[in-house]
Protein backbone atom coordinates (compact mmCIF):
# COMPACT_ATOMS: atom_id res chain seq x y z
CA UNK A 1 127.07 110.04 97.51
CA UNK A 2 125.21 113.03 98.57
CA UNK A 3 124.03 113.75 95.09
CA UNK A 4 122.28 109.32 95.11
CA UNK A 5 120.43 110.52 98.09
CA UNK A 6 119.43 113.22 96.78
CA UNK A 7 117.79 112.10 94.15
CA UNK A 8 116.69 109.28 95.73
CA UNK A 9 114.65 111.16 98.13
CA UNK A 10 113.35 113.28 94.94
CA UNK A 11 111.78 109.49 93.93
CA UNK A 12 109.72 109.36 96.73
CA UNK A 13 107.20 111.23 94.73
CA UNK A 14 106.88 108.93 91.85
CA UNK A 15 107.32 106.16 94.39
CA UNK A 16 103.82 106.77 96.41
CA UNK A 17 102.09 107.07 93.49
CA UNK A 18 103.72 103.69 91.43
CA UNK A 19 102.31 101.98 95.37
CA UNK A 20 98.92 103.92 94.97
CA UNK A 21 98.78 102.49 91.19
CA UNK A 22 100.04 99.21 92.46
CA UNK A 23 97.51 98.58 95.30
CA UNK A 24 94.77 99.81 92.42
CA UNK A 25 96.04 96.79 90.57
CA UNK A 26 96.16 94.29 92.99
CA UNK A 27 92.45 95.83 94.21
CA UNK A 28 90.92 95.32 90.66
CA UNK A 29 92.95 91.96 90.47
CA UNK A 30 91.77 90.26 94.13
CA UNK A 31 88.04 91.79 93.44
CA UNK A 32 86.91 91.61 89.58
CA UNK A 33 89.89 89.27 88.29
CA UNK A 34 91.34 91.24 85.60
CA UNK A 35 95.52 92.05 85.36
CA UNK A 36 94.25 95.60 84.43
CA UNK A 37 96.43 97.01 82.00
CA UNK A 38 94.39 100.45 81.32
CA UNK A 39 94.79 101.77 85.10
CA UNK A 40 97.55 104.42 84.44
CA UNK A 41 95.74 105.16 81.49
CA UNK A 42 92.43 106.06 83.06
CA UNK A 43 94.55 108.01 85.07
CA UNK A 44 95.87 109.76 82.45
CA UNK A 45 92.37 110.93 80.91
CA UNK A 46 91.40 112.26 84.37
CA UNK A 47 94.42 114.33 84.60
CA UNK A 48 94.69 115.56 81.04
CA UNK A 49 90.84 117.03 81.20
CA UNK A 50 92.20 118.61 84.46
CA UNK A 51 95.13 120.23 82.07
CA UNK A 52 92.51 121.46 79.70
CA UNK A 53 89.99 122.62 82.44
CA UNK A 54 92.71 124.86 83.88
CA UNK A 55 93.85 125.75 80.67
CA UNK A 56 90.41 127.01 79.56
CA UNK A 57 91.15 129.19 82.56
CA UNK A 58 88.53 127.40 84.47
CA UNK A 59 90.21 127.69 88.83
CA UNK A 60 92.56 124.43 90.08
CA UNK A 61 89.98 122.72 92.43
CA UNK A 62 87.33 122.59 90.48
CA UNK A 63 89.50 121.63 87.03
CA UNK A 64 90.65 118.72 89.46
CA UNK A 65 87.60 117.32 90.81
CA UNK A 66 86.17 117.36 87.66
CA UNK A 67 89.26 115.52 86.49
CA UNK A 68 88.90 112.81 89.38
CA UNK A 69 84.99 112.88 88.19
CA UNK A 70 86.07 112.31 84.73
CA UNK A 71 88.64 109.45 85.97
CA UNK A 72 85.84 107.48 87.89
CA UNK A 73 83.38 107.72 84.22
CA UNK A 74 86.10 106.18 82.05
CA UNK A 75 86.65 103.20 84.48
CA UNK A 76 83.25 102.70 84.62
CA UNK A 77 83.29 102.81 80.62
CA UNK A 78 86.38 100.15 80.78
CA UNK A 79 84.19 98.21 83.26
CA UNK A 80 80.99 98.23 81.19
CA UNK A 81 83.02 96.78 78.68
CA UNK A 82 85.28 93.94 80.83
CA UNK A 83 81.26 93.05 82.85
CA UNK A 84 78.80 93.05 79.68
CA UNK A 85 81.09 91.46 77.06
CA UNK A 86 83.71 89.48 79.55
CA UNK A 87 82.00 88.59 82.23
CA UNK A 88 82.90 84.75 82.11
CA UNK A 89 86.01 85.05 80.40
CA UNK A 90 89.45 83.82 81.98
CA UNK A 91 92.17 85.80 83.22
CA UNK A 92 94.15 85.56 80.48
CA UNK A 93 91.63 86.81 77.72
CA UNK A 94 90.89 90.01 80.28
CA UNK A 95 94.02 90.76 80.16
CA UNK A 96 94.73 90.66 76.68
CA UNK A 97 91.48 93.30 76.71
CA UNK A 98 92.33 95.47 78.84
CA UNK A 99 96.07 95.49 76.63
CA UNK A 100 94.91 96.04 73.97
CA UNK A 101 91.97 98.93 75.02
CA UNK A 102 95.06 100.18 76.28
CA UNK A 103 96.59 100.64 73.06
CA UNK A 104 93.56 102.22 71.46
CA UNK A 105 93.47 104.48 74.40
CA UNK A 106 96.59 105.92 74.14
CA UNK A 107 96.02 106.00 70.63
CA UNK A 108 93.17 108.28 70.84
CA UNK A 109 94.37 110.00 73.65
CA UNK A 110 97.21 111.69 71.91
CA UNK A 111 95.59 112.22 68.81
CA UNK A 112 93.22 114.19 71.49
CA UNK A 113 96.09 115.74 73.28
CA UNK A 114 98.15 116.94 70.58
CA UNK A 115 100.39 114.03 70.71
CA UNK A 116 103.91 115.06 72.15
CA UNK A 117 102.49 118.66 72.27
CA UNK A 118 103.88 119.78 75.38
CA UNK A 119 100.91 120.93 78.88
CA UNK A 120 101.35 123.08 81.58
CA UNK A 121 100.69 120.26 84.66
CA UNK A 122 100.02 122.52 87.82
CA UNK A 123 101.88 121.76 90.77
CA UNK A 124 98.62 120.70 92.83
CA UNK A 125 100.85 120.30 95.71
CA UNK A 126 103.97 122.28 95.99
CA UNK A 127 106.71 123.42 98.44
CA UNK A 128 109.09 121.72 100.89
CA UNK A 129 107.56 120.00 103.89
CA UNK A 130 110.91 119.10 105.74
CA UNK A 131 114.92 118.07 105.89
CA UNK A 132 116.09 114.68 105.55
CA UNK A 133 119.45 114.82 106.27
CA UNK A 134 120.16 117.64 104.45
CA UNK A 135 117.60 116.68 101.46
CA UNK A 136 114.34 118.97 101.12
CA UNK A 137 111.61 116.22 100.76
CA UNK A 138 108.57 117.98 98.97
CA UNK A 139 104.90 117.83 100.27
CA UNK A 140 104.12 116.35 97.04
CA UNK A 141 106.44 113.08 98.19
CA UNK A 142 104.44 113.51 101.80
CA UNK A 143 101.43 113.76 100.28
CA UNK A 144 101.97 110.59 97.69
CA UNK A 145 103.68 108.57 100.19
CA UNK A 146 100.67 109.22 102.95
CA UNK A 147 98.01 108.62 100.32
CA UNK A 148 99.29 105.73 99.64
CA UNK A 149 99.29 104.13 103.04
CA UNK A 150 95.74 105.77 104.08
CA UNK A 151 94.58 103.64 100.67
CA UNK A 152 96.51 100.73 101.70
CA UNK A 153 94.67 100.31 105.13
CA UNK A 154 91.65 101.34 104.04
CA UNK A 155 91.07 98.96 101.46
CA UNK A 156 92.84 96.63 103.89
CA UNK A 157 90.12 97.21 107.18
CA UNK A 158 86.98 97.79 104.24
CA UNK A 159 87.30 94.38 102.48
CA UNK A 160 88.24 92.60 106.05
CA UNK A 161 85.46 94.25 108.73
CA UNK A 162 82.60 96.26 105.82
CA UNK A 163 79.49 94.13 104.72
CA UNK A 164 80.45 95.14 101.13
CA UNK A 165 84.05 93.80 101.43
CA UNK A 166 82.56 90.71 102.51
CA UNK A 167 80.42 91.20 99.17
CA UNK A 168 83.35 91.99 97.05
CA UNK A 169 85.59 89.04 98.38
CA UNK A 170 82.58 86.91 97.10
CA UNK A 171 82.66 88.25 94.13
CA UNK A 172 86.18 87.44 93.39
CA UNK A 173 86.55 84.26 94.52
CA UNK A 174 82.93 82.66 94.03
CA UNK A 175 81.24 85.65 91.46
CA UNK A 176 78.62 82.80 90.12
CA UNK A 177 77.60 81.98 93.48
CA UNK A 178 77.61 85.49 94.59
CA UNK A 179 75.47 86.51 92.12
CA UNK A 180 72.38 83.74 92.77
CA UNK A 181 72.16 84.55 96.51
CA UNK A 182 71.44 88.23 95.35
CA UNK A 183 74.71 90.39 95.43
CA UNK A 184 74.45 92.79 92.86
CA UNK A 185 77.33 91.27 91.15
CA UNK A 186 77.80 93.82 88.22
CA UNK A 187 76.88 96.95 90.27
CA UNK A 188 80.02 95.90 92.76
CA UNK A 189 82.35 94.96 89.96
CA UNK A 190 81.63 99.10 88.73
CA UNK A 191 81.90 100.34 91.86
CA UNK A 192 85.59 98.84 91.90
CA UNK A 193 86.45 100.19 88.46
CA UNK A 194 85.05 103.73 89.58
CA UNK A 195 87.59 103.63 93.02
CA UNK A 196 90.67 103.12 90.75
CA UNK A 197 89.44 105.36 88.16
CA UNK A 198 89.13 108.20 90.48
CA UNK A 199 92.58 107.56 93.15
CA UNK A 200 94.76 106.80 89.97
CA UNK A 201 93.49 109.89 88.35
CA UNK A 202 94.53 112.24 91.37
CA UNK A 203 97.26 110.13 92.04
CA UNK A 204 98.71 110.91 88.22
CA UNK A 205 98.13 114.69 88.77
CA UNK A 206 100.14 114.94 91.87
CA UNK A 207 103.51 113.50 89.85
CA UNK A 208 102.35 114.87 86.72
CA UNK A 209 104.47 118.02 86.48
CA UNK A 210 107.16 115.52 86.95
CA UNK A 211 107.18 113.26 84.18
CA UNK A 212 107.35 113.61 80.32
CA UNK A 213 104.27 116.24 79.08
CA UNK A 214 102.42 113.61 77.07
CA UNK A 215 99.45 110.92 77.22
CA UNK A 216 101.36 107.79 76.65
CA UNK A 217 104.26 108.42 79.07
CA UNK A 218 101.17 108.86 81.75
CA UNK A 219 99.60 105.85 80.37
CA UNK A 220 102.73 103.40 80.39
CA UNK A 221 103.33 104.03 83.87
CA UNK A 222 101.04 101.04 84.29
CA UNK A 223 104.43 99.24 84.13
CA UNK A 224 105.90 100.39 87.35
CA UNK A 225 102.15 99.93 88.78
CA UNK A 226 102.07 96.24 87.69
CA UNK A 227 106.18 95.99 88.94
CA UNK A 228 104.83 97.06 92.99
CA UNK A 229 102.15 94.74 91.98
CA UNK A 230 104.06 92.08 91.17
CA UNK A 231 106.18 92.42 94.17
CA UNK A 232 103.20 91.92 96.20
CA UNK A 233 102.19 88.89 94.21
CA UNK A 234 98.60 90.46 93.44
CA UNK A 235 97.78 89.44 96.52
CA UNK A 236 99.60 91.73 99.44
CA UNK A 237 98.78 95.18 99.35
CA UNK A 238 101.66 95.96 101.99
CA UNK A 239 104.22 94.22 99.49
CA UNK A 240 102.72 96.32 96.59
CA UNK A 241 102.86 99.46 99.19
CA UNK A 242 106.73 99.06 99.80
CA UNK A 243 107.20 97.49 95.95
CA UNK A 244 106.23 101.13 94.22
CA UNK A 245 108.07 102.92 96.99
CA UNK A 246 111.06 100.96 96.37
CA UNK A 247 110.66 101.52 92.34
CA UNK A 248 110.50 105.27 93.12
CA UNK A 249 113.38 105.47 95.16
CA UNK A 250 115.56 102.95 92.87
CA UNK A 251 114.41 105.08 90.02
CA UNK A 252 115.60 108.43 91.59
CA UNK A 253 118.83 107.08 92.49
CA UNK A 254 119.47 105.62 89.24
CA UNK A 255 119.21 108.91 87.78
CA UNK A 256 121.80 110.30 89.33
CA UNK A 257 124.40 107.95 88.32
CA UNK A 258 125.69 109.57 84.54
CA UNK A 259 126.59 106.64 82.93
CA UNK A 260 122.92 104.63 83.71
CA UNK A 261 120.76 107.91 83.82
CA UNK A 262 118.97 107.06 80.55
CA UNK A 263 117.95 103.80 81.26
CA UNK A 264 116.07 105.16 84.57
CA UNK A 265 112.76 103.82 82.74
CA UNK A 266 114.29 100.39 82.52
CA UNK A 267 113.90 99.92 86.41
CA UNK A 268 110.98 98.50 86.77
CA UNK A 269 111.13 96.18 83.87
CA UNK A 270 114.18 94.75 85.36
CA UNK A 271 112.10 94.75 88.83
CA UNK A 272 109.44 92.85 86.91
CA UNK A 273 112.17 90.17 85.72
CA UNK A 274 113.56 89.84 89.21
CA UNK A 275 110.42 89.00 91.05
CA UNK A 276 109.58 86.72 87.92
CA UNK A 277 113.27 84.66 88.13
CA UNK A 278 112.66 84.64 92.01
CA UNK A 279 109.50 83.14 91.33
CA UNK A 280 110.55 80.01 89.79
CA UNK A 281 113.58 79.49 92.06
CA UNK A 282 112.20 76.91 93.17
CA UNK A 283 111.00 75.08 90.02
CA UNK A 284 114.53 75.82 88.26
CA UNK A 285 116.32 74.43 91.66
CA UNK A 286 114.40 70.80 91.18
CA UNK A 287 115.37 70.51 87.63
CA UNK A 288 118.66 70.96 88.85
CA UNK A 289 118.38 68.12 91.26
């Protein structure tokens, strides 16, 4: 038993940044309308030019803003793309974009990488910060888990009380009207992508040193970030918030049962076909009738 909470408590890591990814998705969902399957991805780039940064010997901070910098540019390339050739599409056709710039992304980005060439992630935050019942949870957890909420009630209190929220929620819910009483529609819609470019790329070097040392595992954890998502119905960032917390910890704990260990990545697919099930309880329950 001690061993579960162990490493469920060692989840908490992965878990603030799956709710960080999460609330990225619902953000870029609520504000430009796109299920944005490249966020993990962008991430990733951001965090692998960190790698090579600090392997060129350049010094940590500067190899990681640079990296964040380099995060913000490529969702601004994914959201010259989505604004000047999607604009008007629907929901569905953005999100078959975004899939499949995903695949070309990874694609290039481990023929860039080396492929399954193993990097030296640096620990950007490292050390214990406390006891939890015996557990040492890490200031990486602390820091993931409080990033997380800060983000969460920030974007919360900006798009509720900021003239620009006010903008934004225009632009997602009337971006036609928006645009003819003079918001600068397509400068807003970049100014989103650039936000989740830049948090998921610092969020992905934080749990970096914790996952598998190659592009496409970074990339795919757009699955757990579209699972918290999900959860919160791309609509609540609180459920999102708790959602990716909740896939961390489950994740953690799974992998210290033997038996189920390998199929720790399965979690949040089977979160994903929970929430989907629960979903249509209701539709399923009147056919029954």
């Amino acid at each position: 038993m001690n061993a579960l909470f162990t490493a469920a408590v060692a989840g908490l890591s992965a878990g603030g940044a799956y709710a960080i990814l999460g609330v990225c998705a619902i953000f870029t969902y609520r504000l430009v309308a796109v299920v944005n399957f490249t966020g993990a991805a962008i991430g990733a780039m951001g965090t692998f030019i960190m790698v090579a940064l600090h392997e060129a010997g350049m010094p940590l901070l500067p190899a990681v803003l640079l990296g964040i910098a380099a995060g913000a540019f490529a969702g601004v390339l994914i959201g010259l793309v989505m604004t000047t050739w999607f604009a008007n599409a629907n929901a569905s056709t953005k999100a078959a974009v975004t899939a499949a710039l995903l695949v070309g992304i990874i694609a290039l980005g481990l023929r860039l990488t080396g492929g399954q060439h193993p990097h030296n992630f640096p620990e950007l935050i490292s050390g214990s910060a406390f006891r939890l019942a015996g557990v040492e949870v890490t200031w990486a957890a602390v820091t993931t888990l409080v990033l997380a909420i800060v983000f969460t009630v920030l974007t919360e209190q900006f798009l509720a009380r900021t003239r620009i929220g006010l903008q934004l929620r225009a632009l997602s819910q009337r971006p036609m009207a928006a645009e003819l009483i003079g918001i600068r529609v397509r400068l807003l819609a970049l100014g989103v992508w650039v936000v989740t470019g830049a948090v998921t790329s610092f969020a992905l070097m934080i749990i970096a040193p914790l996952r598998s040392p190659d592009f496409a595992s970074l990339s795919l954890l757009v699955v757990p970030a579209l699972a918290a998502a999900l959860i919160g119905a791309f609509a609540s960032f609180r459920a999102a918030l708790l959602g990716g917390v909740t896939i961390g910890i489950l994740e953690g704990a799974v992998s210290a049962v033997d038996f189920i260990s390998q199929y720790r990545s399965t979690v949040p697919f089977i979160v994903i076909l929970a929430v989907l099930l629960w979903s249509q309880r209701g539709a399923r329950w009147d056919e029954a009738r």
